[in-house]
C-alpha atoms as a PDB file:
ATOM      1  CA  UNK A   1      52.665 -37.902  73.408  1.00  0.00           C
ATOM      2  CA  UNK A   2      50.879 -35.206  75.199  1.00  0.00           C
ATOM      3  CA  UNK A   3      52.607 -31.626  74.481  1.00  0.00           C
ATOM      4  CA  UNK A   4      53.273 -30.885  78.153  1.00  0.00           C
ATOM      5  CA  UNK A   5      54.616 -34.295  79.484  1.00  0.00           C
ATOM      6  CA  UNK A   6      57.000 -34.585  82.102  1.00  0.00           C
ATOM      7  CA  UNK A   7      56.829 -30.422  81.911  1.00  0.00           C
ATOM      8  CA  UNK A   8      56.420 -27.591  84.890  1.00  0.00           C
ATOM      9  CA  UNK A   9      54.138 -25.228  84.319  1.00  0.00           C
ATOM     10  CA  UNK A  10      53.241 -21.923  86.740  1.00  0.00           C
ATOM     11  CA  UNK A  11      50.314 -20.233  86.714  1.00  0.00           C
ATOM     12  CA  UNK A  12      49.784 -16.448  88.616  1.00  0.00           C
ATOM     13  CA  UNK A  13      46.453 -15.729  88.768  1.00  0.00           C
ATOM     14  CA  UNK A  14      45.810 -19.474  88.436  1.00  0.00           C
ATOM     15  CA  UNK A  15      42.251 -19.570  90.480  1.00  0.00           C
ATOM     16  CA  UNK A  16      40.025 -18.476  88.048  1.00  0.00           C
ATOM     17  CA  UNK A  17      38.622 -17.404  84.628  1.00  0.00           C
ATOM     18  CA  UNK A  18      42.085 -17.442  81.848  1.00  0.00           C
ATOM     19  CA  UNK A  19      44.163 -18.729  84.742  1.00  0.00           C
ATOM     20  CA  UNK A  20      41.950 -21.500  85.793  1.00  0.00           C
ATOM     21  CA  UNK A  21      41.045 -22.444  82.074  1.00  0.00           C
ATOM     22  CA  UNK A  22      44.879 -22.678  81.235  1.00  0.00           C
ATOM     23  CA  UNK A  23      46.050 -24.741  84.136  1.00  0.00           C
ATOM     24  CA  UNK A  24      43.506 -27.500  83.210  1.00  0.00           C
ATOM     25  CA  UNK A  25      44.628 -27.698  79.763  1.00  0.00           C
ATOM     26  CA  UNK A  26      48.133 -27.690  80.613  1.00  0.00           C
ATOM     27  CA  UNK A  27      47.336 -30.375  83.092  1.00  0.00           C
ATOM     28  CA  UNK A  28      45.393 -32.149  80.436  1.00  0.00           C
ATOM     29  CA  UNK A  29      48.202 -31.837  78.241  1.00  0.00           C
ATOM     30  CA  UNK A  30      50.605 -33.588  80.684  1.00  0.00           C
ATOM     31  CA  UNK A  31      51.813 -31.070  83.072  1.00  0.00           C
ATOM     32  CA  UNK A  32      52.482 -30.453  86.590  1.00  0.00           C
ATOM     33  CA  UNK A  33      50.776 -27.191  87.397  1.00  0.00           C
ATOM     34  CA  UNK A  34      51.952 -25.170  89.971  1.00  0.00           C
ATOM     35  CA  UNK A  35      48.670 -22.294  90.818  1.00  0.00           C
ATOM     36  CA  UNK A  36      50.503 -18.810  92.507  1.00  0.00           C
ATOM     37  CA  UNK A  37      47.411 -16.903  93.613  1.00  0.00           C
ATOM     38  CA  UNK A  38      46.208 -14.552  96.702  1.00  0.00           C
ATOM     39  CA  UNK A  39      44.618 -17.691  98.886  1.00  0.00           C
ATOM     40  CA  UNK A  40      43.653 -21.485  97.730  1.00  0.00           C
ATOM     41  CA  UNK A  41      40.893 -22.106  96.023  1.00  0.00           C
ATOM     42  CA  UNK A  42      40.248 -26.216  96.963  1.00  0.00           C
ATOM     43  CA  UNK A  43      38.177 -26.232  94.069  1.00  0.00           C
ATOM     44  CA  UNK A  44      40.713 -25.285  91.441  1.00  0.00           C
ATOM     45  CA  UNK A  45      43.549 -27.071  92.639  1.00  0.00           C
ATOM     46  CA  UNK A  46      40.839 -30.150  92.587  1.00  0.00           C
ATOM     47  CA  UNK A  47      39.690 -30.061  89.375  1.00  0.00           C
ATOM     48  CA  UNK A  48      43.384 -29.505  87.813  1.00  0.00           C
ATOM     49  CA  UNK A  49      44.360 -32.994  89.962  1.00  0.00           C
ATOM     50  CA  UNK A  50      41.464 -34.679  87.976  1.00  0.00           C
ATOM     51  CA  UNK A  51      43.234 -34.607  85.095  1.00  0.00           C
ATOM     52  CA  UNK A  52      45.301 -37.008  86.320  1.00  0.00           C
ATOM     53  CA  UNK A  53      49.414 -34.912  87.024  1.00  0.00           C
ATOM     54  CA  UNK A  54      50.697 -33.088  89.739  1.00  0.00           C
ATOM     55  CA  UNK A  55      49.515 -29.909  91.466  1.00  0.00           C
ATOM     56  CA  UNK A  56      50.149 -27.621  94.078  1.00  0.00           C
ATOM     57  CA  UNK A  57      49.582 -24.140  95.142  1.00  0.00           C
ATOM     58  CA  UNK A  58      51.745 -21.136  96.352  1.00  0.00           C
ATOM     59  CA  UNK A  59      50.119 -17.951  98.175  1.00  0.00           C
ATOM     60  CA  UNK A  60      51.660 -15.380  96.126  1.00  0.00           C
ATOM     61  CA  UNK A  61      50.927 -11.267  95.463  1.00  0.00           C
ATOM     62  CA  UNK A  62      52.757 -10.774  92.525  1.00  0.00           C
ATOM     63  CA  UNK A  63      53.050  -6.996  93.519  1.00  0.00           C
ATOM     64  CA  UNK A  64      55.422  -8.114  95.940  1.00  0.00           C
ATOM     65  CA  UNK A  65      58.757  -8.916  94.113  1.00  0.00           C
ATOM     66  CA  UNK A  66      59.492 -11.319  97.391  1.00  0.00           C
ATOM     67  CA  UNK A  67      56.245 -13.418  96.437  1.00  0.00           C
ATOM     68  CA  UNK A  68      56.858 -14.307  93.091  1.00  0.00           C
ATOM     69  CA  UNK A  69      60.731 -14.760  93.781  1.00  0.00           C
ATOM     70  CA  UNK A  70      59.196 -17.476  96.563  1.00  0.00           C
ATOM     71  CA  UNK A  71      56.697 -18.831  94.009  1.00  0.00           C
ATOM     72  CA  UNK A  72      59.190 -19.869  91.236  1.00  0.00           C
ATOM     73  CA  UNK A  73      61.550 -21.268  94.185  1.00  0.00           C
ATOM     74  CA  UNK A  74      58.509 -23.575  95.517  1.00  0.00           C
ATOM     75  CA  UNK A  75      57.516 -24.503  92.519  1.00  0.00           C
ATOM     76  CA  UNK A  76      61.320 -25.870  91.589  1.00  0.00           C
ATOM     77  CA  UNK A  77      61.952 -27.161  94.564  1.00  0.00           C
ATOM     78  CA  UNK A  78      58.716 -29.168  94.221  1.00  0.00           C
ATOM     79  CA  UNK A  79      58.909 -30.302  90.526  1.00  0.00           C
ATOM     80  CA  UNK A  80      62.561 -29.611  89.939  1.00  0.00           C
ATOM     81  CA  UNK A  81      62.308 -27.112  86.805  1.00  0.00           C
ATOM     82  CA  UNK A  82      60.609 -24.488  85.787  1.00  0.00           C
ATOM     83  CA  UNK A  83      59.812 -24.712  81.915  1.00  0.00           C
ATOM     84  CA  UNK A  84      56.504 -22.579  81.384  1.00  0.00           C
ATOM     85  CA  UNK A  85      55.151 -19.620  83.092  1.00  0.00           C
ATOM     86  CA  UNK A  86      52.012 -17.906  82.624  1.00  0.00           C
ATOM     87  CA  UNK A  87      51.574 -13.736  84.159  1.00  0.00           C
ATOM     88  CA  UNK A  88      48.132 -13.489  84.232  1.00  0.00           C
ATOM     89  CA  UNK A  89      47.166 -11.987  87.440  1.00  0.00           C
ATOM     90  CA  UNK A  90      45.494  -8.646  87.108  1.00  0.00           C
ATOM     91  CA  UNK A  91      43.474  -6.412  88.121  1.00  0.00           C
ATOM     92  CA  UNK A  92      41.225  -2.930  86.818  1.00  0.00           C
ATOM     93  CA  UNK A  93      40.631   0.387  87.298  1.00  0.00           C
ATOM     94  CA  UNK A  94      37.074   2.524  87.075  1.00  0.00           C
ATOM     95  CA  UNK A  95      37.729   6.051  87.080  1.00  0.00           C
ATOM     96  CA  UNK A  96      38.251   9.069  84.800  1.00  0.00           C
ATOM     97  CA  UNK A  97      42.365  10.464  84.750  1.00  0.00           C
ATOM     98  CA  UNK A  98      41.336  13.378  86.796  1.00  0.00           C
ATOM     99  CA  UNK A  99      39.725  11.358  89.379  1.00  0.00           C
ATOM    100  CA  UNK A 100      42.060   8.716  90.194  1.00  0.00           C
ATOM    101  CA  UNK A 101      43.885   8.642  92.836  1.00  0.00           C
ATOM    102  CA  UNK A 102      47.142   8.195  92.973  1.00  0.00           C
ATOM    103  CA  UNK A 103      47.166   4.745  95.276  1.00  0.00           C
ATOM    104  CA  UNK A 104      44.712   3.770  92.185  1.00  0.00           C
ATOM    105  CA  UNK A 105      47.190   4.277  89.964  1.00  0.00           C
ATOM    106  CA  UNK A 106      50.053   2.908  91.934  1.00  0.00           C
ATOM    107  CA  UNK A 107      47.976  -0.159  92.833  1.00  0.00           C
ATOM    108  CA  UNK A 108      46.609  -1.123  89.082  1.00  0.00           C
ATOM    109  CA  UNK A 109      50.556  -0.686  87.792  1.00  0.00           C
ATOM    110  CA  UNK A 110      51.949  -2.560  90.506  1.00  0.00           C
ATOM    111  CA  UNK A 111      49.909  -5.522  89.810  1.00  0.00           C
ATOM    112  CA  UNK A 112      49.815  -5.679  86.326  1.00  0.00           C
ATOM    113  CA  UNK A 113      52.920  -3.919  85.274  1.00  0.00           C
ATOM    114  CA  UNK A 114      55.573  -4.434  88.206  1.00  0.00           C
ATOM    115  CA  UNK A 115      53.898  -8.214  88.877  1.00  0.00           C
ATOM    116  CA  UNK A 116      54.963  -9.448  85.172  1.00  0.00           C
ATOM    117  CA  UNK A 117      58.441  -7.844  85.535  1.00  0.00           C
ATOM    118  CA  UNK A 118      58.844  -9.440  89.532  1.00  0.00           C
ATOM    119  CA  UNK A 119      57.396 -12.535  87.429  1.00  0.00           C
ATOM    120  CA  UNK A 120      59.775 -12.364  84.292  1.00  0.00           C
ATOM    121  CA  UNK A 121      62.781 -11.545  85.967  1.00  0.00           C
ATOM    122  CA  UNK A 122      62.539 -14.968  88.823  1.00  0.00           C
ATOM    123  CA  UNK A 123      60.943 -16.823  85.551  1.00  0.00           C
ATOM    124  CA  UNK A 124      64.032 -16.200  82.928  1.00  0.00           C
ATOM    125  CA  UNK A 125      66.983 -16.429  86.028  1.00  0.00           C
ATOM    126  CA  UNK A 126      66.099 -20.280  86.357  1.00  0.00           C
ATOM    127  CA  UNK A 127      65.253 -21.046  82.520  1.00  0.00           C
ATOM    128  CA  UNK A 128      68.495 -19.653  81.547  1.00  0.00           C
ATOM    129  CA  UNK A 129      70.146 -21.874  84.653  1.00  0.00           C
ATOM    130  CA  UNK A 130      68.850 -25.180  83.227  1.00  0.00           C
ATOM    131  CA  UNK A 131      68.523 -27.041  80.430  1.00  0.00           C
ATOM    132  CA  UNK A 132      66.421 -26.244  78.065  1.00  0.00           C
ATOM    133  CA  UNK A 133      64.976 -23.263  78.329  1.00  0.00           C
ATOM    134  CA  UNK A 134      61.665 -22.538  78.374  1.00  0.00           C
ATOM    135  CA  UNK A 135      58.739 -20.673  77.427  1.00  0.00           C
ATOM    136  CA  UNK A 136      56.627 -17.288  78.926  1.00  0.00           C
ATOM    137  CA  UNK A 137      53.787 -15.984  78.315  1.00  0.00           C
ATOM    138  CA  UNK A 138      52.507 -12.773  79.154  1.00  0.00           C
ATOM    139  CA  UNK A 139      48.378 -12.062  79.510  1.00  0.00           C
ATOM    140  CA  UNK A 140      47.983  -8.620  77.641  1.00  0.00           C
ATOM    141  CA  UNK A 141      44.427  -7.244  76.705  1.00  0.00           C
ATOM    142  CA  UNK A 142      42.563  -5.438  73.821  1.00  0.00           C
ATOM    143  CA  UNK A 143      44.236  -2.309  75.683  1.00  0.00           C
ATOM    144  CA  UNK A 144      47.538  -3.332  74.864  1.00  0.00           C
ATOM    145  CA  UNK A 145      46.678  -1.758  71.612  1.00  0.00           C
ATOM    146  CA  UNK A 146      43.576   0.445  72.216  1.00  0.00           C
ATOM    147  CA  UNK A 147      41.859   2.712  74.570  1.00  0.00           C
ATOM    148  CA  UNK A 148      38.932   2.855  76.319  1.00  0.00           C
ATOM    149  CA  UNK A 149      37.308   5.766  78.933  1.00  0.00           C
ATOM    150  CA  UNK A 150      38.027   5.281  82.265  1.00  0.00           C
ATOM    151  CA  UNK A 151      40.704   2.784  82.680  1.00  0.00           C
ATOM    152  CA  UNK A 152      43.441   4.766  82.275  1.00  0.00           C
ATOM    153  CA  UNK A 153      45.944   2.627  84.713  1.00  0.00           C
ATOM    154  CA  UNK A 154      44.867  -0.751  83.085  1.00  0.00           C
ATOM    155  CA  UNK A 155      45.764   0.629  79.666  1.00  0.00           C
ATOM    156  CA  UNK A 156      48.957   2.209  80.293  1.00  0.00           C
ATOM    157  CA  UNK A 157      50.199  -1.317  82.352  1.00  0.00           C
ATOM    158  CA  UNK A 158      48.745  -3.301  79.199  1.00  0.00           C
ATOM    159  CA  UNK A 159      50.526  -1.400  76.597  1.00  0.00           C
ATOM    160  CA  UNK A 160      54.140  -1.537  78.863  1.00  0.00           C
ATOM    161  CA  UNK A 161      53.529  -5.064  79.325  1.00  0.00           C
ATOM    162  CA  UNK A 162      54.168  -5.171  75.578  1.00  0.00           C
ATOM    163  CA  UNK A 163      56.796  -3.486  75.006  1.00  0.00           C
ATOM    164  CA  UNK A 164      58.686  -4.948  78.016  1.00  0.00           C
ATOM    165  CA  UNK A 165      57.983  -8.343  76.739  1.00  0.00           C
ATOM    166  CA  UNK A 166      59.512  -7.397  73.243  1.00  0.00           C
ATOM    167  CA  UNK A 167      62.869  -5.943  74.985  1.00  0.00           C
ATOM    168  CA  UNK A 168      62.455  -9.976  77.038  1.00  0.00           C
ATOM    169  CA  UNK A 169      62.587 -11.571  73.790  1.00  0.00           C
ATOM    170  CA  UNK A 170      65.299  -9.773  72.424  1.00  0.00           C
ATOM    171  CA  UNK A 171      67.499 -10.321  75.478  1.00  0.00           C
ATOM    172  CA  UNK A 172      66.756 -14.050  75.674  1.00  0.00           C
ATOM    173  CA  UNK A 173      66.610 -15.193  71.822  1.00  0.00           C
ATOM    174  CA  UNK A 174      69.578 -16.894  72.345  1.00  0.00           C
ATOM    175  CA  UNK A 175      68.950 -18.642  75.396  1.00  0.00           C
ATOM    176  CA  UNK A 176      66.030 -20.851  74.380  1.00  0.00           C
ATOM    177  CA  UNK A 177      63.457 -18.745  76.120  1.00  0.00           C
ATOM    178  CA  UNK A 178      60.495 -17.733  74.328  1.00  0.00           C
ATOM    179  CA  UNK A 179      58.909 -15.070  75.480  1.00  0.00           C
ATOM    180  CA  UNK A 180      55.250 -13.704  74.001  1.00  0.00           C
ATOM    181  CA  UNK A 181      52.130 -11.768  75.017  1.00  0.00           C
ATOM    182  CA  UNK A 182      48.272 -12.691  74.648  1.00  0.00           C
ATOM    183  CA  UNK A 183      45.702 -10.178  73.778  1.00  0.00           C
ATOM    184  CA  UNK A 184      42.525 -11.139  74.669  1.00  0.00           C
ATOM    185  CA  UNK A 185      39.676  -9.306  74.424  1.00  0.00           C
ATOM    186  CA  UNK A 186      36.088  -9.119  76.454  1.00  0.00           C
ATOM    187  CA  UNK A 187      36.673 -12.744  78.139  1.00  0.00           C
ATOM    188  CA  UNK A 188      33.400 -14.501  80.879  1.00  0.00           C
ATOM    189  CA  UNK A 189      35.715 -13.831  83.887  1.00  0.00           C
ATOM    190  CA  UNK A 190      34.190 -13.376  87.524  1.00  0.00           C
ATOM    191  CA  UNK A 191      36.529 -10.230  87.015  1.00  0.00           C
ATOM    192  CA  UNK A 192      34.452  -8.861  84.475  1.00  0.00           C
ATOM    193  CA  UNK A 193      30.904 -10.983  84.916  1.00  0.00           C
ATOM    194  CA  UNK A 194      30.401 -10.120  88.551  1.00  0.00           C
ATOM    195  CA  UNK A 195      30.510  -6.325  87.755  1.00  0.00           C
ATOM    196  CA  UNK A 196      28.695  -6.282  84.538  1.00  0.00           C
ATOM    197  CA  UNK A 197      25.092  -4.794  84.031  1.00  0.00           C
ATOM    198  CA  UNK A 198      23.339  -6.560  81.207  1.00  0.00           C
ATOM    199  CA  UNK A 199      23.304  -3.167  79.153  1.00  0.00           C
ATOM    200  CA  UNK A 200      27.862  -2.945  79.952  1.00  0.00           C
ATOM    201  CA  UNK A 201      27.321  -6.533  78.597  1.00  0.00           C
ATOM    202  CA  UNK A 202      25.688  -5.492  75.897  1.00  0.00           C
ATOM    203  CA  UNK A 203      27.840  -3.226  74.819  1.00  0.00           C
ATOM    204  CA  UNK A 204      31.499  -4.966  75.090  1.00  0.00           C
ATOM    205  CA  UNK A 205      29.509  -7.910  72.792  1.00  0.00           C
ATOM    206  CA  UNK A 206      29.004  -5.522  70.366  1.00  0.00           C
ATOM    207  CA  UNK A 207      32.358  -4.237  70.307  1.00  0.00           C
ATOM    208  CA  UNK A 208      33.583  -7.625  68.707  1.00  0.00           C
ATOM    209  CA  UNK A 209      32.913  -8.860  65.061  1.00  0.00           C
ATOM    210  CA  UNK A 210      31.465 -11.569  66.930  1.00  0.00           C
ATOM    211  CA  UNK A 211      29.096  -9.923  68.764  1.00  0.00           C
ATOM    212  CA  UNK A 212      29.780 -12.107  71.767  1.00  0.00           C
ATOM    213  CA  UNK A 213      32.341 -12.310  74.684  1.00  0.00           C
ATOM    214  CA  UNK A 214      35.369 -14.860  74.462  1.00  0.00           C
ATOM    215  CA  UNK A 215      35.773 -18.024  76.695  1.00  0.00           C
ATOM    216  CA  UNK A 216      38.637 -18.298  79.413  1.00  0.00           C
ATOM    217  CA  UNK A 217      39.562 -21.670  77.010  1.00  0.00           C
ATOM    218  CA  UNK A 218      39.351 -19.836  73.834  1.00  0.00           C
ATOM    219  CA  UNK A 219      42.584 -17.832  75.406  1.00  0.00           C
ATOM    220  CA  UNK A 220      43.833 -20.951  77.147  1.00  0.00           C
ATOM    221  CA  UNK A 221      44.179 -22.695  73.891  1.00  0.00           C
ATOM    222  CA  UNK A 222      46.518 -19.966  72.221  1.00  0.00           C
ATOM    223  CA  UNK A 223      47.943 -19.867  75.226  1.00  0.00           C
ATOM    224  CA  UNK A 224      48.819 -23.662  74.904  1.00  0.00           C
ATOM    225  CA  UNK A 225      49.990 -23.115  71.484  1.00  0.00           C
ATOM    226  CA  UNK A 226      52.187 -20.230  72.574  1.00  0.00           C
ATOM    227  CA  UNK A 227      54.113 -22.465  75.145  1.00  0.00           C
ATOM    228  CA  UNK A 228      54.320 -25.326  73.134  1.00  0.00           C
ATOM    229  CA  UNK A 229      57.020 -26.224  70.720  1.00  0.00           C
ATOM    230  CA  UNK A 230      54.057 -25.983  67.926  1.00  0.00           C
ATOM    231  CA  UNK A 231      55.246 -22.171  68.384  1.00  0.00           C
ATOM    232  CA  UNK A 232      59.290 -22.579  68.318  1.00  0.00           C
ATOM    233  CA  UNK A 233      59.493 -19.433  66.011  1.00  0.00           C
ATOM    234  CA  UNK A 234      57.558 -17.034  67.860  1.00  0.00           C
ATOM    235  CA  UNK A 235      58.840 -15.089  70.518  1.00  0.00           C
ATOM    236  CA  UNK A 236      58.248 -10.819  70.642  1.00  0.00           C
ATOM    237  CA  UNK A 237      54.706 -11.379  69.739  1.00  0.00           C
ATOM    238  CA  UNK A 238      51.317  -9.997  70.494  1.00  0.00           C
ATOM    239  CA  UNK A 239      48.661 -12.265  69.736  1.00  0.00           C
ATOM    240  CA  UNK A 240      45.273 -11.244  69.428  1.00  0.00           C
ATOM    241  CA  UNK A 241      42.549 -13.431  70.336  1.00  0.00           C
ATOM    242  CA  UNK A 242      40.042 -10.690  70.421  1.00  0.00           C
ATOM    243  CA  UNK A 243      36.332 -11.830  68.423  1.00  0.00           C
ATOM    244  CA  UNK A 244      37.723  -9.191  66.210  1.00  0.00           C
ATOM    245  CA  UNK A 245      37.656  -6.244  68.211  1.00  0.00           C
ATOM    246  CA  UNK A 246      40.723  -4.955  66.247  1.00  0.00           C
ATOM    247  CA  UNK A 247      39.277  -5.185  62.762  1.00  0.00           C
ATOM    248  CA  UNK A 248      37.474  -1.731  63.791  1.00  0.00           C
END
């Protein structure tokens, strides 16, 4: 039996790179995928029907708490249940402290900080309303642990994202709801690959014991494993899946 049969499984961010990479396996695993992103992407949505479940989209900014309360509402009222979710939607910032602006700041947090909360708080109300449960997890970064010049904003909302998804496990350990983060390090997203020079390539390679950048699968296969009942004891975690950026 394939480890997401007859499951629900939403995706924010779901259009490309991690988000994209996880809703094909899930799909390929068995499960109806339900893609919450800023427009459809035909292509996607296409590709995640191919592997042969159910599929749909919802237009969704998860920096509107109104969005992702409408996302997780679609997607039950199309597939009945909501038993995994995936926050993955983010976004960066590219500025020194003293040079940000403030609706920087404010728009960085919002998306990455305030969009998993909007997104955990819809997410656990239905789990803990139906049987079973069910499963979260959170996309953190390298900077969920680190820091690095410049991205101030993205840090800050990465290393929150953790601790708020430590007080989620805590509050929900007895309710069947697993909740965990992902920390993934340099990944080949359009995010990052469309605004890379070859020498900024260069050097987030070499920042990894690896000496190369990750693959959105490599993180869709923890994340897999993190949903799955393969991981029924972990909940609170942050799990690297970094080419060894951390060793340093």
């Amino acid at each position: 039996m394939k480890r997401f049969e007859n499951k629900v499984v939403l995706i924010t961010g779901g259009n490309s790179g991690i988000g994209k990479a996880s809703a094909i396996l899930a799909a390929r695993e068995g499960a109806k995928v339900m893609i919450a992103d800023l427009k459809l992407n035909q292509q996607t949505l296409d590709e995640i029907l191919q592997e042969g479940t159910a599929a749909a989209f919802v237009q969704c900014d998860v920096s509107k708490p109104e969005d992702m309360e409408k996302a997780v509402a679609e997607t039950v009222a199309l597939f009945g249940r909501l038993d995994v979710a995936l926050n993955n939607a983010g976004i960066v910032d590219a500025a020194p402290i003293h040079e940000k602006t403030i609706e920087e700041w404010h728009k960085v947090t919002s998306v990455n900080l305030s969009g998993v909360f909007y997104g955990m708080k819809y997410e656990i109300a239905q789990m803990r309303q139906q049987p079973g449960g069910g499963a979260i997890v959170n996309v953190g970064s390298i900077m969920s642990q680190v820091g690095e010049i410049g991205i101030a904003a993205y840090t800050a909302s990465k290393h929150g994202l953790v601790g708020m998804t430590k007080v989620a496990a805590l509050e929900n350990g007895t309710a069947n709801i697993r909740i965990n983060t992902i920390g993934p390090g340099y990944i080949e997203t359009p995010l990052l690959m469309d605004n890379a020079s070859a020498e900024s390539k260069a050097y987030m390679e070499s920042k990894h014991a690896m000496k190369r950048l990750g693959k959105p699968e490599e993180i869709a296969k923890a994340f897999l494993f993190l949903a799955s009942d393969d991981a029924s004891f972990c909940t609170g975690a942050y799990l690297p899946v970094d080419g060894g950026y951390l060793c340093q």
